[in-house]
PDB file of N, CA and C in Angstrom:
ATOM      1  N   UNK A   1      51.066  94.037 115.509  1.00  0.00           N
ATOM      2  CA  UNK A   1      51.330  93.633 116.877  1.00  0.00           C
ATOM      3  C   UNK A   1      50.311  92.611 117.345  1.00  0.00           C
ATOM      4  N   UNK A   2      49.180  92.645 117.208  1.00  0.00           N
ATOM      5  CA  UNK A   2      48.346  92.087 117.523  1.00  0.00           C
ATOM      6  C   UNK A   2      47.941  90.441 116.462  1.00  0.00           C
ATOM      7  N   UNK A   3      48.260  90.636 115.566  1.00  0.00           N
ATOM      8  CA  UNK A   3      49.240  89.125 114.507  1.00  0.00           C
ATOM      9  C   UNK A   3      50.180  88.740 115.493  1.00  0.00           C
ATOM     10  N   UNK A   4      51.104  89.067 115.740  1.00  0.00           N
ATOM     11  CA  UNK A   4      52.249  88.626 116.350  1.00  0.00           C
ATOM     12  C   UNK A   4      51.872  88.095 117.887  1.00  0.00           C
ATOM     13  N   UNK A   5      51.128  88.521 118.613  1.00  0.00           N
ATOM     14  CA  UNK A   5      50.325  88.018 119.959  1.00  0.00           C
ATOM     15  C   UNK A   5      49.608  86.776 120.002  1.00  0.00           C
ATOM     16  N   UNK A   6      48.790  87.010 118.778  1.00  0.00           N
ATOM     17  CA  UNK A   6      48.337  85.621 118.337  1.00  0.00           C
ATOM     18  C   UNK A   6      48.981  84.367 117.892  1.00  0.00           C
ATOM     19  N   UNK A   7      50.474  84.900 117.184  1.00  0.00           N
ATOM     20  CA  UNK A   7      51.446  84.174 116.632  1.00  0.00           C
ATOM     21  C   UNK A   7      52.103  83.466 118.218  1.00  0.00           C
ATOM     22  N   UNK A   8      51.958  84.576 118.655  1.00  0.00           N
ATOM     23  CA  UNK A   8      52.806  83.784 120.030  1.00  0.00           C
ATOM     24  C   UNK A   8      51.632  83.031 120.549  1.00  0.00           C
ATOM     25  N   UNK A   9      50.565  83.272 120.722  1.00  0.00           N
ATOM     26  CA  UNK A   9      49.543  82.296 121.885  1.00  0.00           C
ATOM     27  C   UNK A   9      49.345  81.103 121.176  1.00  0.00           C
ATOM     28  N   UNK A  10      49.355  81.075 119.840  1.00  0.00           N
ATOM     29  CA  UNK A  10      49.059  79.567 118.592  1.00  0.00           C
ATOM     30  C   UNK A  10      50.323  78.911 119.263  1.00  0.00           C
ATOM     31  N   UNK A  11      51.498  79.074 118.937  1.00  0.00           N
ATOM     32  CA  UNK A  11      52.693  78.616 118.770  1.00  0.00           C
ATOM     33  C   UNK A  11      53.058  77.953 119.951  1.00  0.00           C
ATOM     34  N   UNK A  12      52.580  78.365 121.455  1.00  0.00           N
ATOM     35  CA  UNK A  12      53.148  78.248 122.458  1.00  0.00           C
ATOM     36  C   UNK A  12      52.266  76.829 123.329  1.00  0.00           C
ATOM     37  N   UNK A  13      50.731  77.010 122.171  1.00  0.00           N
ATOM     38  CA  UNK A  13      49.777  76.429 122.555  1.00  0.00           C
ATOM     39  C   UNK A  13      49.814  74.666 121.760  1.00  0.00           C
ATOM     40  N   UNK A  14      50.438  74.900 120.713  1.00  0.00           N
ATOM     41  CA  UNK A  14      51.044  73.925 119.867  1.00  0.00           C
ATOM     42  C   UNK A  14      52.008  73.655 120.002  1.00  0.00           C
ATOM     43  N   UNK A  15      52.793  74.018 120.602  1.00  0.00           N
ATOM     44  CA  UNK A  15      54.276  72.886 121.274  1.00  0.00           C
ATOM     45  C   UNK A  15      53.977  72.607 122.299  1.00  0.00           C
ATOM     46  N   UNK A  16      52.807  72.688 123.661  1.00  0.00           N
ATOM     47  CA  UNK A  16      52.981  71.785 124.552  1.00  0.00           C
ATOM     48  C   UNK A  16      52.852  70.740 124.733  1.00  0.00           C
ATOM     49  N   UNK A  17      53.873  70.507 126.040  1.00  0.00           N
ATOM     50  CA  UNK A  17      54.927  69.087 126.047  1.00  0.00           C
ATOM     51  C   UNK A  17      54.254  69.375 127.466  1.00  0.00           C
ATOM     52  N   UNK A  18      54.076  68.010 127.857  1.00  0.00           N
ATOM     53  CA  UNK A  18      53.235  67.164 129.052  1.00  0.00           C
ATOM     54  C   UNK A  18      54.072  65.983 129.459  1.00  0.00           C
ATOM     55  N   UNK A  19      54.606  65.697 130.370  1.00  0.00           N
ATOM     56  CA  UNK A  19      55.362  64.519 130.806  1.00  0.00           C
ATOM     57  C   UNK A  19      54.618  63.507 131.992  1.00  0.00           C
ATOM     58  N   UNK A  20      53.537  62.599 131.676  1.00  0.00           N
ATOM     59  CA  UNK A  20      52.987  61.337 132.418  1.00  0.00           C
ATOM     60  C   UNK A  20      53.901  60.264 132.602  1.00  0.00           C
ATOM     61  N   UNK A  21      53.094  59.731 133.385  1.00  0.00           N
ATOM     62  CA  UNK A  21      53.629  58.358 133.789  1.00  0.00           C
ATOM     63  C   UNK A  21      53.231  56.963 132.711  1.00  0.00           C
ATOM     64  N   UNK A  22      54.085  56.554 132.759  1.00  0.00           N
ATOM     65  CA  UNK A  22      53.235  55.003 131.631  1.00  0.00           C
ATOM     66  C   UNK A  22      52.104  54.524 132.043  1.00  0.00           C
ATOM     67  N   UNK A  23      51.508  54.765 133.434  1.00  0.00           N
ATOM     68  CA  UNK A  23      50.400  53.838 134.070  1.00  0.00           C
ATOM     69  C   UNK A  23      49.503  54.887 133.715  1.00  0.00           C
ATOM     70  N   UNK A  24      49.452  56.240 133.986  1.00  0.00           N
ATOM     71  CA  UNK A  24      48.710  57.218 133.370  1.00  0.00           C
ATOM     72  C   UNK A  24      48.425  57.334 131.621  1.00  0.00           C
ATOM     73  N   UNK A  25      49.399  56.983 131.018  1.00  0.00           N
ATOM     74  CA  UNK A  25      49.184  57.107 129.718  1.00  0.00           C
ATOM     75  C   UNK A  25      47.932  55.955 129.295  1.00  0.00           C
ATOM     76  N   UNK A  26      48.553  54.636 129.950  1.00  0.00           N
ATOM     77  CA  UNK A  26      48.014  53.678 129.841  1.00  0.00           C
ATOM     78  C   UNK A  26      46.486  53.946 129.471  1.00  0.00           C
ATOM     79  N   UNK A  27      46.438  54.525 131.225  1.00  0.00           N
ATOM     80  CA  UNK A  27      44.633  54.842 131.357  1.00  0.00           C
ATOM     81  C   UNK A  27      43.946  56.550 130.664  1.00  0.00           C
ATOM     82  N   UNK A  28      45.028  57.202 129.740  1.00  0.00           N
ATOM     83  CA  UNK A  28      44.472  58.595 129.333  1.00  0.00           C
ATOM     84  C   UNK A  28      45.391  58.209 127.761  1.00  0.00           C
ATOM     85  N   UNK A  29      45.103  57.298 127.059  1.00  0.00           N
ATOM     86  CA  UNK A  29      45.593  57.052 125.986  1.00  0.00           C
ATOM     87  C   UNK A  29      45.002  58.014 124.747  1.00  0.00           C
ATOM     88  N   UNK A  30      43.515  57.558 124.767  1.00  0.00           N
ATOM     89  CA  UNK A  30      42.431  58.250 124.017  1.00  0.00           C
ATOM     90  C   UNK A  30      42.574  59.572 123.804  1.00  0.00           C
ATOM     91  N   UNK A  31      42.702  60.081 125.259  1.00  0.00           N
ATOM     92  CA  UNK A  31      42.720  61.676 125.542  1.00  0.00           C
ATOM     93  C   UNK A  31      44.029  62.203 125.100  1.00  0.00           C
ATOM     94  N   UNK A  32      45.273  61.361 124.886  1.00  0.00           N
ATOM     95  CA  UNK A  32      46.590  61.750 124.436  1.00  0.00           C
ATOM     96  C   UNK A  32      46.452  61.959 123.413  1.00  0.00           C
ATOM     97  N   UNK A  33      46.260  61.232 122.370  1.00  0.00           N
ATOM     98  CA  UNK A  33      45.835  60.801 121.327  1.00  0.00           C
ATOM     99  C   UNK A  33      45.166  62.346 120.640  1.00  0.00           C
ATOM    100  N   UNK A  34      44.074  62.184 121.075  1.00  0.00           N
ATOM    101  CA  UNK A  34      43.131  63.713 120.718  1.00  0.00           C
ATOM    102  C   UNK A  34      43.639  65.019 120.975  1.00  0.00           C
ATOM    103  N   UNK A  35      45.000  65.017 122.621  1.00  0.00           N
ATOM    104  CA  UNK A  35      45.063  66.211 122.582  1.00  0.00           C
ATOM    105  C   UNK A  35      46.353  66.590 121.381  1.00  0.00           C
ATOM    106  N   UNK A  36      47.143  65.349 121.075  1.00  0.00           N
ATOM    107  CA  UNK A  36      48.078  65.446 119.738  1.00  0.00           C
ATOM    108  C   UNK A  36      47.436  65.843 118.653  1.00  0.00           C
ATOM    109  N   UNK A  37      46.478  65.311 118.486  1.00  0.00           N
ATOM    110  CA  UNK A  37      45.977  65.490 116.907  1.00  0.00           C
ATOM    111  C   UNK A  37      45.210  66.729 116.892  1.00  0.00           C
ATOM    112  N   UNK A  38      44.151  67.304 117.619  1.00  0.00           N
ATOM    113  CA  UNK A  38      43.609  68.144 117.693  1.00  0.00           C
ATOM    114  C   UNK A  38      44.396  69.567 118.278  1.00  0.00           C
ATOM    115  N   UNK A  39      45.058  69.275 119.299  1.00  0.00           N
ATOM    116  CA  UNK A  39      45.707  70.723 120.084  1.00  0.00           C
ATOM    117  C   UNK A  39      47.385  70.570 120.019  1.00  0.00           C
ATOM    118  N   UNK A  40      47.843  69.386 118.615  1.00  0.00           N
ATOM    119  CA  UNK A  40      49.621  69.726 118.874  1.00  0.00           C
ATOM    120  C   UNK A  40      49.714  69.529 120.176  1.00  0.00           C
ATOM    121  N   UNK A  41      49.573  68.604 121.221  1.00  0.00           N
ATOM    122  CA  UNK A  41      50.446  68.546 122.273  1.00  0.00           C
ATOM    123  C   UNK A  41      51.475  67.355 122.152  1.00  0.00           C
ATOM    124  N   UNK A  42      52.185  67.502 122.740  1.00  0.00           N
ATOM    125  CA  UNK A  42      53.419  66.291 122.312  1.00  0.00           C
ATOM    126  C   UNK A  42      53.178  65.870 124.242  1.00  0.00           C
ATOM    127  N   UNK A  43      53.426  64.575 123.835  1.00  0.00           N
ATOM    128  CA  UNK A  43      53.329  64.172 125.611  1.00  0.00           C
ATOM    129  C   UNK A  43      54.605  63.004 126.024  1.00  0.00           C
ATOM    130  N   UNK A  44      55.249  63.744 126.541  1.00  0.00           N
ATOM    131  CA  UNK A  44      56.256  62.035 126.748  1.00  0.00           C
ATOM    132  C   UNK A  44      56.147  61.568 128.055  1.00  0.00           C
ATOM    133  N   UNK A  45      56.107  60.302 127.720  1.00  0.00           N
ATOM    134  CA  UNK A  45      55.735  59.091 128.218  1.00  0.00           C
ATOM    135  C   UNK A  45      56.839  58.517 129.482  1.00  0.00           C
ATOM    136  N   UNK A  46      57.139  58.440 130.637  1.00  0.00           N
ATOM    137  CA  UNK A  46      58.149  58.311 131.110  1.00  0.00           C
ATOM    138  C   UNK A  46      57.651  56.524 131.757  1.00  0.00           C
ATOM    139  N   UNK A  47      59.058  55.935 132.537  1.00  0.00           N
ATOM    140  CA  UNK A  47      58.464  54.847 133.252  1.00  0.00           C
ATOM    141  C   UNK A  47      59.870  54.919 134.273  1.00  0.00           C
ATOM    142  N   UNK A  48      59.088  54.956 135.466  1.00  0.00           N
ATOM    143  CA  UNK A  48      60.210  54.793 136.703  1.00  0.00           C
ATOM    144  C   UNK A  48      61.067  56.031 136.095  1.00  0.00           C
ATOM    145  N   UNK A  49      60.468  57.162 136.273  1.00  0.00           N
ATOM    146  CA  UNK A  49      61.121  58.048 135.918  1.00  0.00           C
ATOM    147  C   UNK A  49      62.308  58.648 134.941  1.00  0.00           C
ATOM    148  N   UNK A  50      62.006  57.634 133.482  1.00  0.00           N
ATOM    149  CA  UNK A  50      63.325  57.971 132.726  1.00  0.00           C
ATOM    150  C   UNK A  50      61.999  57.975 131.461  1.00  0.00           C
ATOM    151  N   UNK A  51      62.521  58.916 130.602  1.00  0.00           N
ATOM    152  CA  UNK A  51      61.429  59.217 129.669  1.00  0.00           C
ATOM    153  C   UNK A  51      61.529  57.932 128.697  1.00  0.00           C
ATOM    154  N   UNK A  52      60.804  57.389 127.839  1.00  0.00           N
ATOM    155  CA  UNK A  52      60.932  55.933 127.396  1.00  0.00           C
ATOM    156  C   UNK A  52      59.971  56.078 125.914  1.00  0.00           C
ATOM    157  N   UNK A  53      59.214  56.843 125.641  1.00  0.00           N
ATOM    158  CA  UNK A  53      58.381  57.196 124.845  1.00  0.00           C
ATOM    159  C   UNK A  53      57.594  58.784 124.826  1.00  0.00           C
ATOM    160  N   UNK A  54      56.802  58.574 122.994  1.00  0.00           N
ATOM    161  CA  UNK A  54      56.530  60.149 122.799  1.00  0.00           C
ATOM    162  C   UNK A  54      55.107  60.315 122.117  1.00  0.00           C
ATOM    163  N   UNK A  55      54.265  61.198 122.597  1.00  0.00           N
ATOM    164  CA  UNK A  55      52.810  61.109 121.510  1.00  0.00           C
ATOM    165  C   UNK A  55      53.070  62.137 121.315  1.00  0.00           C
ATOM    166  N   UNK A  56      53.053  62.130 119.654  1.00  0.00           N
ATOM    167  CA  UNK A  56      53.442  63.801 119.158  1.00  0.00           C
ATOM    168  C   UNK A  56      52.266  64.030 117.965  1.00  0.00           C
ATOM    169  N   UNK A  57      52.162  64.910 117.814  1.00  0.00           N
ATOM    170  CA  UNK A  57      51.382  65.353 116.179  1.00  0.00           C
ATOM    171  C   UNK A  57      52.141  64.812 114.965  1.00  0.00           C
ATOM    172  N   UNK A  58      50.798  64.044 114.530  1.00  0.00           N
ATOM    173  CA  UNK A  58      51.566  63.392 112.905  1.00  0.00           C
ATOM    174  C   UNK A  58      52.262  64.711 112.192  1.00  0.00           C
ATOM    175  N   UNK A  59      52.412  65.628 112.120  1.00  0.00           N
ATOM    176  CA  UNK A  59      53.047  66.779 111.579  1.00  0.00           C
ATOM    177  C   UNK A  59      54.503  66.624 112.293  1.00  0.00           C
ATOM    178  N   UNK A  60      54.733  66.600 113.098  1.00  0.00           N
ATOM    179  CA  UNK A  60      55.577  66.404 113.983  1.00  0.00           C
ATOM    180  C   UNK A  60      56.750  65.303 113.427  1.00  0.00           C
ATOM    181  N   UNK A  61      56.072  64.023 113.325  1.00  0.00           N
ATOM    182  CA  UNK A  61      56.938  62.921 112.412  1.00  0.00           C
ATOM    183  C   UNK A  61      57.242  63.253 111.232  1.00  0.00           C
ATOM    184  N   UNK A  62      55.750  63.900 110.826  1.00  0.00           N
ATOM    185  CA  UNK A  62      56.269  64.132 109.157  1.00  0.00           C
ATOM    186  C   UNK A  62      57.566  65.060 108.775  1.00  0.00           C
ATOM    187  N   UNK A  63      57.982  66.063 109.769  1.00  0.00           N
ATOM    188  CA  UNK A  63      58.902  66.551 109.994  1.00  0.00           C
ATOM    189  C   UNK A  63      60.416  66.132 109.841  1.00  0.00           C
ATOM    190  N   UNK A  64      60.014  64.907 111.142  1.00  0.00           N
ATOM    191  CA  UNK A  64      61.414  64.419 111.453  1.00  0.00           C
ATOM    192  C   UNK A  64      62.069  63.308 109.998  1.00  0.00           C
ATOM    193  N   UNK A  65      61.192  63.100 110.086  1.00  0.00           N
ATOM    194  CA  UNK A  65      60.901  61.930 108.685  1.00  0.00           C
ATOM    195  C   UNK A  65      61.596  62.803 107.785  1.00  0.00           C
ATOM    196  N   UNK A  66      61.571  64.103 107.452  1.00  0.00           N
ATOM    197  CA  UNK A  66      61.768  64.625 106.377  1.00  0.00           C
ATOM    198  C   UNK A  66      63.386  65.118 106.500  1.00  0.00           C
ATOM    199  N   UNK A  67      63.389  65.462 107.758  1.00  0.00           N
ATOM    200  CA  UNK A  67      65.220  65.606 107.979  1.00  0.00           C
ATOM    201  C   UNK A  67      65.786  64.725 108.249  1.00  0.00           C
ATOM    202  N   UNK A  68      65.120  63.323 108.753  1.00  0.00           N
ATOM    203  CA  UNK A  68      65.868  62.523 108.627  1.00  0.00           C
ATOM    204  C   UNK A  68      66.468  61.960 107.048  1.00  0.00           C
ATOM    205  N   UNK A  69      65.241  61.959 106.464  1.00  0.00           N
ATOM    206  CA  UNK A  69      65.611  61.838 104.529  1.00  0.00           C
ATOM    207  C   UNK A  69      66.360  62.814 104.523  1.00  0.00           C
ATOM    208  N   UNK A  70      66.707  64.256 104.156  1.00  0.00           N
ATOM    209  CA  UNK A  70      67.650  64.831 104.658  1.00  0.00           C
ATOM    210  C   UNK A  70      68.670  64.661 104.418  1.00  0.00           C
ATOM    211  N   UNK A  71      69.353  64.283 105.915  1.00  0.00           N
ATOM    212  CA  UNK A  71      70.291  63.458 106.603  1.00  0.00           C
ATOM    213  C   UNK A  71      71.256  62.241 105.411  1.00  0.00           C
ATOM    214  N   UNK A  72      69.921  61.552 105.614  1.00  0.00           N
ATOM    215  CA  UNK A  72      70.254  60.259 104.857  1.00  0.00           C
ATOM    216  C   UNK A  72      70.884  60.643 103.607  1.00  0.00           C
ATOM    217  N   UNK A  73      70.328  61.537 102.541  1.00  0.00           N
ATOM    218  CA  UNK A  73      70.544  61.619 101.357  1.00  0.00           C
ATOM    219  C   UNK A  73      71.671  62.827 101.439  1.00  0.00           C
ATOM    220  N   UNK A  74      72.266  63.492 102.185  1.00  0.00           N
ATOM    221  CA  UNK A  74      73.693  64.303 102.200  1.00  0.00           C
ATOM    222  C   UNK A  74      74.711  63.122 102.342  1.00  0.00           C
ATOM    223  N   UNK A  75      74.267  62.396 103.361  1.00  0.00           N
ATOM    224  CA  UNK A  75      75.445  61.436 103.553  1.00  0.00           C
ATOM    225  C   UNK A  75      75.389  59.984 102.156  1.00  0.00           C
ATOM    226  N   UNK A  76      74.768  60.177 101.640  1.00  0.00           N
ATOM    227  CA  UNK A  76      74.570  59.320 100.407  1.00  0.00           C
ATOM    228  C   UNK A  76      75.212  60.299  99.155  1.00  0.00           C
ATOM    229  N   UNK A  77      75.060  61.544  99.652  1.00  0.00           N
ATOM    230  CA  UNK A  77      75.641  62.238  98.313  1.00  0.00           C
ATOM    231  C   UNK A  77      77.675  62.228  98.420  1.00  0.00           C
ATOM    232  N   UNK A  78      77.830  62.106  99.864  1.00  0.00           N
ATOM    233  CA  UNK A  78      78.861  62.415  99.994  1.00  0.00           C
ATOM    234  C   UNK A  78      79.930  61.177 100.056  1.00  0.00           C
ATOM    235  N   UNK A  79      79.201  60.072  99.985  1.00  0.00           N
ATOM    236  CA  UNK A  79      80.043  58.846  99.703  1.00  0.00           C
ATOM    237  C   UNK A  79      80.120  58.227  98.595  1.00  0.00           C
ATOM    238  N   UNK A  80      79.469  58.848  97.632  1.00  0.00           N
ATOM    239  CA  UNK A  80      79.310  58.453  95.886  1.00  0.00           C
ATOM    240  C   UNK A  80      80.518  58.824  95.446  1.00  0.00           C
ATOM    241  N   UNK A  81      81.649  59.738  96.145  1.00  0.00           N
ATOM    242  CA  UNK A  81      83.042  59.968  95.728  1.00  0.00           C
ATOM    243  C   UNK A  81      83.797  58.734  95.979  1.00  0.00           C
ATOM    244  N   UNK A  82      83.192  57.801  97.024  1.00  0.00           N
ATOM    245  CA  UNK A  82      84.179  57.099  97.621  1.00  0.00           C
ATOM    246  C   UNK A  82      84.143  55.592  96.972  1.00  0.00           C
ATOM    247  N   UNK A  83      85.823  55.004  96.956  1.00  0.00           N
ATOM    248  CA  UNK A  83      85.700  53.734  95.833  1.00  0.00           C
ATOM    249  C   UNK A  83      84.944  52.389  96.006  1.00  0.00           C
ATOM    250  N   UNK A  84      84.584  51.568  95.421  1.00  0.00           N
ATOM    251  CA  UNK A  84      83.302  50.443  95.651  1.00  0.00           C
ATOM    252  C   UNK A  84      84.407  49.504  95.820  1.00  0.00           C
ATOM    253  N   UNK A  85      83.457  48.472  96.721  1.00  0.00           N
ATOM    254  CA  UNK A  85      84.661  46.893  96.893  1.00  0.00           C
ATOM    255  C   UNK A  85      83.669  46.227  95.491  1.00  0.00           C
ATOM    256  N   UNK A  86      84.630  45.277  94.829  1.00  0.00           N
ATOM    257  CA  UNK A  86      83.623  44.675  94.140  1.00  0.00           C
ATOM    258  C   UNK A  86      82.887  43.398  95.006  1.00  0.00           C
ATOM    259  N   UNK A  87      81.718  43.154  94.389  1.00  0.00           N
ATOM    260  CA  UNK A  87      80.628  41.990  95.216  1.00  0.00           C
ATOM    261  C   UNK A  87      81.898  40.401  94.970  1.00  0.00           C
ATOM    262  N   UNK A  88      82.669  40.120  94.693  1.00  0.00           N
ATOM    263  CA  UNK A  88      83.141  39.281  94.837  1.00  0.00           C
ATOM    264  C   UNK A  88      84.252  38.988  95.757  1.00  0.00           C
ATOM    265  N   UNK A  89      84.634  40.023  95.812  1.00  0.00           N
ATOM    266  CA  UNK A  89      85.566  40.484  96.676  1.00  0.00           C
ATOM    267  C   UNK A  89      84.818  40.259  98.347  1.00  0.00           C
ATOM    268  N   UNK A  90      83.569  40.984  98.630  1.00  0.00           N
ATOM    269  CA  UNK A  90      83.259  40.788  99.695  1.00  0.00           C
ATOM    270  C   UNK A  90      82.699  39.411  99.959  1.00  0.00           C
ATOM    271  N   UNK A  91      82.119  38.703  98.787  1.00  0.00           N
ATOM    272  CA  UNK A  91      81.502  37.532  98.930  1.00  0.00           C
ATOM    273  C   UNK A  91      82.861  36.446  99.710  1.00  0.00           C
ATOM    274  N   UNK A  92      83.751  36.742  98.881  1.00  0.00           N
ATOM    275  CA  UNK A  92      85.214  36.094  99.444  1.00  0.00           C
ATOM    276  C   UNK A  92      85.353  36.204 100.933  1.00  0.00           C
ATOM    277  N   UNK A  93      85.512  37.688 101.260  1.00  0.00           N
ATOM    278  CA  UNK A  93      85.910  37.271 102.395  1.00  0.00           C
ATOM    279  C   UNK A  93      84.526  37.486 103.441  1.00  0.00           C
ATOM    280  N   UNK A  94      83.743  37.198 103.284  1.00  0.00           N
ATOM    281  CA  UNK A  94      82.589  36.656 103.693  1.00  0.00           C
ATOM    282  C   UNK A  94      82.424  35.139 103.748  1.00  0.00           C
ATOM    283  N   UNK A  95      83.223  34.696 102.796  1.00  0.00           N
ATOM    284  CA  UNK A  95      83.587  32.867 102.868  1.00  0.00           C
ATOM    285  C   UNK A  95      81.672  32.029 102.684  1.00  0.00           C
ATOM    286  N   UNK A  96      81.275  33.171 101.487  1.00  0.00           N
ATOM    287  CA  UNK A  96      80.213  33.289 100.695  1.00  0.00           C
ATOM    288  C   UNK A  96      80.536  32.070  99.210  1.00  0.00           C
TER     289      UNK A  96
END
Protein backbone atom coordinates (compact mmCIF):
# COMPACT_ATOMS: atom_id res chain seq x y z
CA UNK A 1 0.00 0.00 0.00
CA UNK A 2 2.42 2.27 0.83
CA UNK A 3 4.47 1.43 -2.88
CA UNK A 4 1.35 2.22 -4.41
CA UNK A 5 0.99 5.89 -2.53
CA UNK A 6 4.23 6.63 -3.67
CA UNK A 7 3.35 5.25 -7.13
CA UNK A 8 0.56 7.65 -7.09
CA UNK A 9 2.49 10.89 -5.65
CA UNK A 10 5.65 10.11 -8.47
CA UNK A 11 3.15 9.71 -11.25
CA UNK A 12 0.87 12.59 -10.57
CA UNK A 13 3.99 14.72 -9.90
CA UNK A 14 5.41 13.75 -13.38
CA UNK A 15 2.56 14.46 -15.58
CA UNK A 16 2.08 17.97 -14.55
CA UNK A 17 0.72 20.09 -17.19
CA UNK A 18 0.98 23.99 -16.62
CA UNK A 19 -0.68 26.22 -19.24
CA UNK A 20 1.32 29.99 -19.66
CA UNK A 21 1.11 32.56 -21.78
CA UNK A 22 3.78 32.98 -24.73
CA UNK A 23 4.95 36.35 -23.12
CA UNK A 24 5.44 34.36 -19.86
CA UNK A 25 7.16 31.51 -21.43
CA UNK A 26 9.17 33.94 -23.23
CA UNK A 27 10.46 35.42 -19.88
CA UNK A 28 10.40 31.76 -17.69
CA UNK A 29 11.97 29.77 -20.60
CA UNK A 30 15.03 28.53 -18.51
CA UNK A 31 12.77 27.62 -15.64
CA UNK A 32 10.45 25.58 -18.23
CA UNK A 33 13.09 24.00 -19.52
CA UNK A 34 14.45 22.65 -15.98
CA UNK A 35 11.08 22.05 -14.66
CA UNK A 36 10.67 19.44 -17.94
CA UNK A 37 13.82 17.88 -17.60
CA UNK A 38 14.24 17.65 -13.99
CA UNK A 39 10.42 17.35 -12.53
CA UNK A 40 8.50 15.85 -15.97
CA UNK A 41 6.39 18.87 -16.20
CA UNK A 42 4.92 19.32 -19.60
CA UNK A 43 3.88 23.07 -20.02
CA UNK A 44 1.79 24.30 -22.94
CA UNK A 45 2.38 27.28 -24.32
CA UNK A 46 -0.78 29.21 -25.36
CA UNK A 47 -1.01 32.75 -27.39
CA UNK A 48 -4.23 34.88 -27.31
CA UNK A 49 -5.61 32.13 -25.71
CA UNK A 50 -5.46 29.09 -28.12
CA UNK A 51 -2.75 26.61 -27.10
CA UNK A 52 0.04 26.93 -29.98
CA UNK A 53 2.94 25.02 -28.39
CA UNK A 54 4.45 22.31 -25.80
CA UNK A 55 7.63 21.88 -23.33
CA UNK A 56 7.53 18.35 -22.50
CA UNK A 57 10.21 15.80 -21.13
CA UNK A 58 12.59 14.39 -23.76
CA UNK A 59 11.03 10.99 -22.58
CA UNK A 60 7.92 12.28 -23.55
CA UNK A 61 8.99 12.69 -27.44
CA UNK A 62 10.89 9.72 -27.23
CA UNK A 63 7.60 8.17 -26.71
CA UNK A 64 5.63 9.77 -29.28
CA UNK A 65 8.44 9.26 -31.73
CA UNK A 66 8.13 5.69 -31.02
CA UNK A 67 4.30 5.31 -31.79
CA UNK A 68 4.53 7.39 -34.24
CA UNK A 69 7.25 4.75 -35.95
CA UNK A 70 4.60 2.51 -34.90
CA UNK A 71 2.01 4.00 -36.82
CA UNK A 72 4.13 4.53 -39.73
CA UNK A 73 5.39 1.00 -40.06
CA UNK A 74 1.62 -0.85 -39.65
CA UNK A 75 0.54 1.32 -42.35
CA UNK A 76 3.70 0.41 -44.44
CA UNK A 77 3.04 -3.18 -43.61
CA UNK A 78 -0.38 -2.97 -44.82
CA UNK A 79 0.14 -1.48 -48.24
CA UNK A 80 2.96 -3.93 -49.36
CA UNK A 81 -0.28 -6.04 -50.49
CA UNK A 82 -1.20 -3.28 -52.65
CA UNK A 83 -0.17 -3.14 -56.62
CA UNK A 84 2.88 -0.67 -57.70
CA UNK A 85 2.40 1.93 -60.71
CA UNK A 86 5.50 1.43 -62.65
CA UNK A 87 8.08 4.69 -62.51
CA UNK A 88 7.35 5.22 -66.11
CA UNK A 89 4.08 5.20 -66.04
CA UNK A 90 4.02 8.00 -63.46
CA UNK A 91 6.90 9.83 -65.08
CA UNK A 92 4.33 9.94 -68.16
CA UNK A 93 1.74 11.30 -66.72
CA UNK A 94 3.73 13.63 -64.79
CA UNK A 95 4.76 14.89 -68.45
CA UNK A 96 8.36 14.00 -66.87
Amino acid sequence: MILYGLYKTVHSYMTTRRKIASSTARSEFADMVNRAAYAGERVIVHRRKKPVAAVVPLADLELLERLEDRVDLEEARKRLNEPTIPWTKIKKDLGL
